[in-house]
C-alpha atoms as a PDB file:
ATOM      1  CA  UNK A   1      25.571 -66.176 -10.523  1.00  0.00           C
ATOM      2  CA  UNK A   2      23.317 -68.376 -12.322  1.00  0.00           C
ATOM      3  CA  UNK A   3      24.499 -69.446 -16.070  1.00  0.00           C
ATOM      4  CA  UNK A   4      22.098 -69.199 -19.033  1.00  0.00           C
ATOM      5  CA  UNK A   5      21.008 -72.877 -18.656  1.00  0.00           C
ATOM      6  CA  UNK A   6      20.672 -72.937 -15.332  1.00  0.00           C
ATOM      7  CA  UNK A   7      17.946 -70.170 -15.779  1.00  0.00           C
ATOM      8  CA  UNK A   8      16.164 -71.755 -18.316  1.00  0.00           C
ATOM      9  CA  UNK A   9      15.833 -74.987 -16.342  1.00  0.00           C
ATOM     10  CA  UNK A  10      14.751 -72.867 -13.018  1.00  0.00           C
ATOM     11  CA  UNK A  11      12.004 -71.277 -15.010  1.00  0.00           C
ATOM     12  CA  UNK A  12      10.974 -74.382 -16.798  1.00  0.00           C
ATOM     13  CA  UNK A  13      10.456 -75.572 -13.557  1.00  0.00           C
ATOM     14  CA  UNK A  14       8.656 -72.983 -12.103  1.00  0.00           C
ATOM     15  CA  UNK A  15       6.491 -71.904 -14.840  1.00  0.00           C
ATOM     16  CA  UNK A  16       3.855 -74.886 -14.404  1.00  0.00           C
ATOM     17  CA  UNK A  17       3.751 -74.094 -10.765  1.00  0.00           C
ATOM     18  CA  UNK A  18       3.862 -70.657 -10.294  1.00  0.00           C
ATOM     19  CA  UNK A  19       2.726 -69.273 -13.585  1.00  0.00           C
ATOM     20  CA  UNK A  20       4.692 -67.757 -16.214  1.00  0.00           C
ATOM     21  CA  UNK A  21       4.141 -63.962 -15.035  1.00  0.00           C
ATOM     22  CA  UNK A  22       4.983 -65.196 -11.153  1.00  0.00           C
ATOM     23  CA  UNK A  23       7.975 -66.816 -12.948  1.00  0.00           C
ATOM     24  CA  UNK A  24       9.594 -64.288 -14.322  1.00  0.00           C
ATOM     25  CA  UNK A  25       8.925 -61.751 -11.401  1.00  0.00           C
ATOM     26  CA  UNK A  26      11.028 -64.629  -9.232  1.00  0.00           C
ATOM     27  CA  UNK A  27      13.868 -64.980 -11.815  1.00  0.00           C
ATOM     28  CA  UNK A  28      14.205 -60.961 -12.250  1.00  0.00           C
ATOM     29  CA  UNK A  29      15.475 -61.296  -8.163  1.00  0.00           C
ATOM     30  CA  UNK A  30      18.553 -63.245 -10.014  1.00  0.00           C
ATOM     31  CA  UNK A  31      20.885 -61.786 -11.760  1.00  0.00           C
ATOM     32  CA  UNK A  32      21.896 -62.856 -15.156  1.00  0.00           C
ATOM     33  CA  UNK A  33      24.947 -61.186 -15.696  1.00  0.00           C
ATOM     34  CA  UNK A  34      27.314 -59.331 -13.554  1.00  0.00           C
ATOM     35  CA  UNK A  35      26.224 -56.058 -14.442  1.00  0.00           C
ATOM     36  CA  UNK A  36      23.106 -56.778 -12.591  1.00  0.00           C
ATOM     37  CA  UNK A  37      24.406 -58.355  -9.202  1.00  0.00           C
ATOM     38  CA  UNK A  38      23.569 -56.334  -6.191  1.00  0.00           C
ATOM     39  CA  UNK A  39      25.632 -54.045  -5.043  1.00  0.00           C
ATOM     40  CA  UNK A  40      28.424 -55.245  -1.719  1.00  0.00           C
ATOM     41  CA  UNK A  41      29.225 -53.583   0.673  1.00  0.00           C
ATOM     42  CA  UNK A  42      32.924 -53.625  -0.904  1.00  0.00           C
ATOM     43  CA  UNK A  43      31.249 -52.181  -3.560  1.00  0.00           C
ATOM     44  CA  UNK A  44      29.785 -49.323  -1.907  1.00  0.00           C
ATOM     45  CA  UNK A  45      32.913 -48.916  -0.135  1.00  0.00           C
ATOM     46  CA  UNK A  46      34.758 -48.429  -3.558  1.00  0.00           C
ATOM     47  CA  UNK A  47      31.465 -46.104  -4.708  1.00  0.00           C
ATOM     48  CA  UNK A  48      31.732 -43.834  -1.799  1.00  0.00           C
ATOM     49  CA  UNK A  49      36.142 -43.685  -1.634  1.00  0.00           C
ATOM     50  CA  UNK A  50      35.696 -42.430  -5.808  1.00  0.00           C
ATOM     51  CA  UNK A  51      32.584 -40.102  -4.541  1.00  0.00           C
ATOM     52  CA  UNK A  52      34.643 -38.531  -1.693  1.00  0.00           C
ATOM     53  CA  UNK A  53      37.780 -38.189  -3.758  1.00  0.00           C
ATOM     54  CA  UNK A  54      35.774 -36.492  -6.772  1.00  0.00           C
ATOM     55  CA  UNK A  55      34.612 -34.164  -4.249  1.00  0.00           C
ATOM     56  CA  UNK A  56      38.159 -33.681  -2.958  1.00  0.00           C
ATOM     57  CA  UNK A  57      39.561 -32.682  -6.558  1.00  0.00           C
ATOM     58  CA  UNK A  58      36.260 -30.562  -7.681  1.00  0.00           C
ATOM     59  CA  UNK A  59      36.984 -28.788  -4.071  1.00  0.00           C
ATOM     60  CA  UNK A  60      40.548 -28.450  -4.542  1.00  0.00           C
ATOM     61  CA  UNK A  61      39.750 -27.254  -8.467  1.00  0.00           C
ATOM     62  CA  UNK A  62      36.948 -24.383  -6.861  1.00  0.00           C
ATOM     63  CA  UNK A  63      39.355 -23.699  -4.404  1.00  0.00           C
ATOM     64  CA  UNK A  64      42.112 -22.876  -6.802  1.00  0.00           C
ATOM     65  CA  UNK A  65      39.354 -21.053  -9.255  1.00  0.00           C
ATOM     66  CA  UNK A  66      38.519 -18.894  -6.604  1.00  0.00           C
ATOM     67  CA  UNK A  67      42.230 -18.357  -5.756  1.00  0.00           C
ATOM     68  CA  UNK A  68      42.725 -17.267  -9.153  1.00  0.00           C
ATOM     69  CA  UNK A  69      39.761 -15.334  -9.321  1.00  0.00           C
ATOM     70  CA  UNK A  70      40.578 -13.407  -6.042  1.00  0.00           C
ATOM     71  CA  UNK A  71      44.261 -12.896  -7.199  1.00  0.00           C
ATOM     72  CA  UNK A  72      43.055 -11.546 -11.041  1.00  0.00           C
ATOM     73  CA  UNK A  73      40.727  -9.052  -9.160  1.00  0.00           C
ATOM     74  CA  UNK A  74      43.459  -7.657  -7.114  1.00  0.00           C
ATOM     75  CA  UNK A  75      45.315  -7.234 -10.009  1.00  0.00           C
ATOM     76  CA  UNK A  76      42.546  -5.187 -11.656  1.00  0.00           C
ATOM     77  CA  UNK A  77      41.809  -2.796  -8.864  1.00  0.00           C
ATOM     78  CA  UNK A  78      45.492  -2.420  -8.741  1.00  0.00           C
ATOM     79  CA  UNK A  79      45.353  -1.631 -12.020  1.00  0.00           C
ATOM     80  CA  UNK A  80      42.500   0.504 -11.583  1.00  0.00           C
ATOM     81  CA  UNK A  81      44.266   2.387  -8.883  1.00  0.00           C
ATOM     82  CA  UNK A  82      47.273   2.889 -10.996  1.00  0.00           C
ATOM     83  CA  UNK A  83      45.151   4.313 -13.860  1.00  0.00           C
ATOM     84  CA  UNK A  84      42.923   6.664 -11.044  1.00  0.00           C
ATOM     85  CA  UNK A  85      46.279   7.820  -9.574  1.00  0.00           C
ATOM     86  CA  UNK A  86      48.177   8.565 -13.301  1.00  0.00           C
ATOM     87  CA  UNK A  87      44.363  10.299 -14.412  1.00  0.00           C
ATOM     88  CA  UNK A  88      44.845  12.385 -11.034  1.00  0.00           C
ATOM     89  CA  UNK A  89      48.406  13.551 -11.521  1.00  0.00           C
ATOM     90  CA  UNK A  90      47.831  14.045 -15.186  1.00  0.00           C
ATOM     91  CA  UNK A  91      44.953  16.493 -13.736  1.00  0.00           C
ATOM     92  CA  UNK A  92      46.538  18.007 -11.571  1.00  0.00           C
ATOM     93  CA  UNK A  93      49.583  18.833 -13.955  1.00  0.00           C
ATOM     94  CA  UNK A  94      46.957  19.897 -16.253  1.00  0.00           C
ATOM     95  CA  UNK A  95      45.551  22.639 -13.663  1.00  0.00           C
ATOM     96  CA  UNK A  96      48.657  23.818 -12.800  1.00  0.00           C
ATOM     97  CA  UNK A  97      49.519  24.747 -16.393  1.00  0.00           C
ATOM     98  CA  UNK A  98      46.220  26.386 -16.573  1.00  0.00           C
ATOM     99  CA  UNK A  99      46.695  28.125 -13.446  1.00  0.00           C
ATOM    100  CA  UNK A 100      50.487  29.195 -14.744  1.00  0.00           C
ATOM    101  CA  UNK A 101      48.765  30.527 -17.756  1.00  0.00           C
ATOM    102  CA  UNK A 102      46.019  32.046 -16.332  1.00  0.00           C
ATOM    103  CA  UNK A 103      48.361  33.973 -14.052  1.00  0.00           C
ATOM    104  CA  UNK A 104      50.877  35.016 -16.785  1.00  0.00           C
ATOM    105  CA  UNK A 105      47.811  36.318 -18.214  1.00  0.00           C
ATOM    106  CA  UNK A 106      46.830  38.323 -15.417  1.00  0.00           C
ATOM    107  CA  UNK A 107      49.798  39.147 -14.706  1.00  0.00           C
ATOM    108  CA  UNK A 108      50.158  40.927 -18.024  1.00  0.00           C
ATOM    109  CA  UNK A 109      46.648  42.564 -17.925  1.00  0.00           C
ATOM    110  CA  UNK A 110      47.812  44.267 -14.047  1.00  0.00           C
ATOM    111  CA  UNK A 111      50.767  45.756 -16.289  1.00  0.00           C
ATOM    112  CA  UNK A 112      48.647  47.115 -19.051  1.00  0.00           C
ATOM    113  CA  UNK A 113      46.487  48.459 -16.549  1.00  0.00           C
ATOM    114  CA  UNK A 114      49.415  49.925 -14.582  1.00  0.00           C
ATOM    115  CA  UNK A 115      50.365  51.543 -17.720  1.00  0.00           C
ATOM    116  CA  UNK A 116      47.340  52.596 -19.033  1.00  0.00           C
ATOM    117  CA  UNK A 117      46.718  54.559 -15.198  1.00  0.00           C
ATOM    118  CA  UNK A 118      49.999  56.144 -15.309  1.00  0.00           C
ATOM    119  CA  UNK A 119      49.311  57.510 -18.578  1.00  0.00           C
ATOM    120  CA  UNK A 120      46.372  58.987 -17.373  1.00  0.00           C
ATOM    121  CA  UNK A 121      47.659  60.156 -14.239  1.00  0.00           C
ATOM    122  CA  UNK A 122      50.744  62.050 -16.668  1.00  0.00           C
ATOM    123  CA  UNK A 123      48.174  63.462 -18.846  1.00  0.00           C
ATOM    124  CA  UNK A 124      45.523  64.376 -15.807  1.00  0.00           C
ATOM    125  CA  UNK A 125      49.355  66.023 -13.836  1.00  0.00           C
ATOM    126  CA  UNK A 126      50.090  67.943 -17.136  1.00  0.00           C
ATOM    127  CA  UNK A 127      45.887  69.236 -17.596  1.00  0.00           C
ATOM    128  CA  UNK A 128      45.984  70.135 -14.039  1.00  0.00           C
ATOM    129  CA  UNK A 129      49.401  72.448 -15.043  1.00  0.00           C
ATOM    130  CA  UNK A 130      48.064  73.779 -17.705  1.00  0.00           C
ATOM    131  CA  UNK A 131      44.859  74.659 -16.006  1.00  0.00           C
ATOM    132  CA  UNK A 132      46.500  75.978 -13.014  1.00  0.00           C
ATOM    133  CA  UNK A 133      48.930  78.228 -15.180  1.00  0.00           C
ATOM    134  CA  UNK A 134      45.788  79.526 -17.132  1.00  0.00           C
ATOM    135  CA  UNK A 135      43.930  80.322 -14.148  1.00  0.00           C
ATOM    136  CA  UNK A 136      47.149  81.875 -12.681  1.00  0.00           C
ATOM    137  CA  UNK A 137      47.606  84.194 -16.020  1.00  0.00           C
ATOM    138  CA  UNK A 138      43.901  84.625 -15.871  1.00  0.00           C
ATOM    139  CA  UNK A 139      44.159  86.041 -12.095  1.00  0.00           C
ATOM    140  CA  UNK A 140      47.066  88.013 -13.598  1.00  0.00           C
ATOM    141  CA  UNK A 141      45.331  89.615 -16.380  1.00  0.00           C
ATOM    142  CA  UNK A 142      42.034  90.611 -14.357  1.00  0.00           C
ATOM    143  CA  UNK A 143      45.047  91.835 -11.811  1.00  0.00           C
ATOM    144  CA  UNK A 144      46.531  94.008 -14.313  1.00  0.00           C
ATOM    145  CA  UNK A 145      43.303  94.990 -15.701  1.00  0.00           C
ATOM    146  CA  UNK A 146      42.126  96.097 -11.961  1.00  0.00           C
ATOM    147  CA  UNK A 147      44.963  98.051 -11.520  1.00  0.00           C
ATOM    148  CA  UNK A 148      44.805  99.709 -14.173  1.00  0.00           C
ATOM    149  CA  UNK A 149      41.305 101.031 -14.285  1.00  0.00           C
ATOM    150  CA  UNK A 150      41.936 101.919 -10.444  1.00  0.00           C
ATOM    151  CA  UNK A 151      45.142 103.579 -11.064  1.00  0.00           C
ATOM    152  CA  UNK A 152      43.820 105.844 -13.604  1.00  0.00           C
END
């Protein structure tokens, strides 16, 4: 690398020759501090080990994001399932109460109705008595009355 002074002296040099914009074109080619030397090969060397091993963590670090990802939605649909089974049996429990209720229910209504028949059926039993006994002392009386207007 070329110190300060050396740099001035090249260019002093050159400028009568080459011109001051031909110069300075020349002298940009040099370096004039280490932040500005060309890159070595060691250099690139270094460059591309720190590229490959930044890859290596950010794929290790996606890797692991999607690992955690995968394992928190496995969790939720297990979750989900949990809740979708407890909704069903909840449900389901739910019917069957209905179902026990809506049976008690009919249940009750077939022995009201049982009752309610048999009533009828008593009172239909003692109408057809009473009829039958009526028409039996009707058939009597229009007996008697026959006989007695034949007999004389």
């Amino acid at each position: 690398m070329l110190s300060q002074a050396h740099r001035r002296s090249i260019h002093s040099s050159l400028t009568p020759i080459l011109g001051e914009e031909e110069t300075d074109a020349l002298m940009s080619e040099f370096p004039a501090s280490p932040r500005d030397d060309p890159a070595t090969t060691t250099d690139l060397a270094l460059l591309r080990s720190d590229i490959h091993q930044d890859f290596a963590d950010f794929k290790a670090e996606v890797h692991q994001d999607f690992a955690d990802f995968r394992a928190e939605v496995h969790q939720d649909f297990a979750d989900f399932k949990s809740e979708i089974h407890q909704d069903i049996a909840d449900f389901k429990a739910e019917v069957h109460l209905d179902i026990s209720g809506l049976r008690a229910e009919v249940h009750q209504d077939i022995a009201g109705f049982r009752a309610e028949v048999h009533d009828l059926f008593r009172q239909m039993a003692m109408w057809m008595v009473g009829a039958m006994i009526a028409g039996m002392g009707l058939a009597a009386g229009i007996g008697a009355a026959v006989a007695q207007v034949g007999g004389g």
